[in-house]
C-alpha atoms as a PDB file:
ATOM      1  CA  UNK A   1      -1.419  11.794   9.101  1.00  0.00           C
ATOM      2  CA  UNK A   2       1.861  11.612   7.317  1.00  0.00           C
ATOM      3  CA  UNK A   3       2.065  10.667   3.733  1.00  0.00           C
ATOM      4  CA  UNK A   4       4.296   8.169   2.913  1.00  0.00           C
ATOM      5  CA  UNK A   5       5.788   6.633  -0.403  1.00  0.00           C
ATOM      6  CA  UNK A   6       6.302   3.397  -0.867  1.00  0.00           C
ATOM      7  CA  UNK A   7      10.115   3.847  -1.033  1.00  0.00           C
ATOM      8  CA  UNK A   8      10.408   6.292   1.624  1.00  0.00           C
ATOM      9  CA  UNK A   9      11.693   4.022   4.290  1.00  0.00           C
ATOM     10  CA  UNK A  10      13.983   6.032   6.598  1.00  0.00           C
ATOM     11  CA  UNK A  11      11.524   7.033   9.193  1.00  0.00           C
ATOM     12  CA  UNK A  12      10.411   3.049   9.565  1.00  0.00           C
ATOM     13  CA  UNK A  13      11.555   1.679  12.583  1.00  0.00           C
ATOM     14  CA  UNK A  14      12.375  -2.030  12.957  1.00  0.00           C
ATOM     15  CA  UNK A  15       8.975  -3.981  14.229  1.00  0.00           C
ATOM     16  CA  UNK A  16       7.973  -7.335  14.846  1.00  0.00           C
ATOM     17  CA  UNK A  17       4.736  -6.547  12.721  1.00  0.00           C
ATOM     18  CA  UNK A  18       3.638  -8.263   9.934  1.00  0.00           C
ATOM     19  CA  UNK A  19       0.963  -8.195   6.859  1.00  0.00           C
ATOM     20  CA  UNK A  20      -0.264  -9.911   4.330  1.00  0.00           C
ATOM     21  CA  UNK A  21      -1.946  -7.629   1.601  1.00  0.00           C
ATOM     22  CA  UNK A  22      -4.241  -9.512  -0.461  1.00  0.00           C
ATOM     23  CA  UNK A  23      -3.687  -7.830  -3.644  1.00  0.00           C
ATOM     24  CA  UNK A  24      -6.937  -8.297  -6.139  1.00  0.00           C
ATOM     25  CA  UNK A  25      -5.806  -9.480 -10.019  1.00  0.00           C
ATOM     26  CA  UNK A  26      -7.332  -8.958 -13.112  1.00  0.00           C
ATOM     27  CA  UNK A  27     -11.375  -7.915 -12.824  1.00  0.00           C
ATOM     28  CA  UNK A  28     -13.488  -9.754 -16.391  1.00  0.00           C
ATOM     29  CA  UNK A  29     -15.649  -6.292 -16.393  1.00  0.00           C
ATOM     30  CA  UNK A  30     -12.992  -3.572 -16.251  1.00  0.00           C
ATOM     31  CA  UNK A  31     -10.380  -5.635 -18.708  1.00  0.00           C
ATOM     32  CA  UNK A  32      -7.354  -4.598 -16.055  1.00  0.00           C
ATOM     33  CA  UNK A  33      -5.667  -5.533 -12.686  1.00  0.00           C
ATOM     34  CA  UNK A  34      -7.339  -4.282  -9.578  1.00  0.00           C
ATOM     35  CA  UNK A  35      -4.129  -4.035  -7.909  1.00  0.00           C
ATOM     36  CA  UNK A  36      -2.473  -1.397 -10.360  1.00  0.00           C
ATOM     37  CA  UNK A  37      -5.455   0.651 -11.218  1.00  0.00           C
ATOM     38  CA  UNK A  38      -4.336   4.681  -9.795  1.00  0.00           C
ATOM     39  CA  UNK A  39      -5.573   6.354  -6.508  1.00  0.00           C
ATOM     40  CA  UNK A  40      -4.334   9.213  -5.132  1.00  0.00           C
ATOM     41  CA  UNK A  41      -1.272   9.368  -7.569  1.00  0.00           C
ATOM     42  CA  UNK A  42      -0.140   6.068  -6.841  1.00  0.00           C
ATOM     43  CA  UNK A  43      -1.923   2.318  -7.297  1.00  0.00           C
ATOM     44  CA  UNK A  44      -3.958   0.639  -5.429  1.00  0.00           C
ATOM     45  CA  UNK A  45      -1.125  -1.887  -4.427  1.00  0.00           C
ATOM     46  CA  UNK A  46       0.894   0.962  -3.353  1.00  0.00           C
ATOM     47  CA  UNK A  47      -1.527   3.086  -1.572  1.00  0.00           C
ATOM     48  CA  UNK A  48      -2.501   0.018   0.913  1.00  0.00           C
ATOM     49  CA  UNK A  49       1.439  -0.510   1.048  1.00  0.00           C
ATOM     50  CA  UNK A  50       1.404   3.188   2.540  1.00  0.00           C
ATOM     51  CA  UNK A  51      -1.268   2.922   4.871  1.00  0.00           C
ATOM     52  CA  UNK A  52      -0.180  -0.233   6.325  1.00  0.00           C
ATOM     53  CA  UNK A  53       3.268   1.561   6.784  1.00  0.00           C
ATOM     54  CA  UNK A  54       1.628   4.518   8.442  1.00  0.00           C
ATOM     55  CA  UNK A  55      -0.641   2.259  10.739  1.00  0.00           C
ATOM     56  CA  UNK A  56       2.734   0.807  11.851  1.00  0.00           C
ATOM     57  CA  UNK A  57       4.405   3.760  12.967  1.00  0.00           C
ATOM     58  CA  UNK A  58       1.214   4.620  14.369  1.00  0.00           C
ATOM     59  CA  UNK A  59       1.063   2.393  16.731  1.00  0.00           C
END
């Protein structure tokens, strides 16, 4: 599977597809936003950004 960033856009073809990423905010027990907490070098936000993006030229 590729890897790619979220600004690395010149191997995305135009689609017709289309996603809403429900983005979680700030979580009472940890004290930060769900969205921006780090995975795999990135943030969460980012990293489902990616896979959505891969799943696209996937398909």
């Amino acid at each position: 599977m590729n890897d790619l960033t979220l600004f690395d856009q010149k191997n995305i073809k135009s689609s017709n597809i289309g996603a809403i990423i429900l983005a979680a905010g700030q979580s009472s027990r940890m004290g930060k936003n769900k969205a921006l907490l780090p995975i795999n070098n990135k943030t969460f936000i980012e990293e489902e950004i990616n896979l959505f993006m891969i799943l696209v030229l996937i398909k």
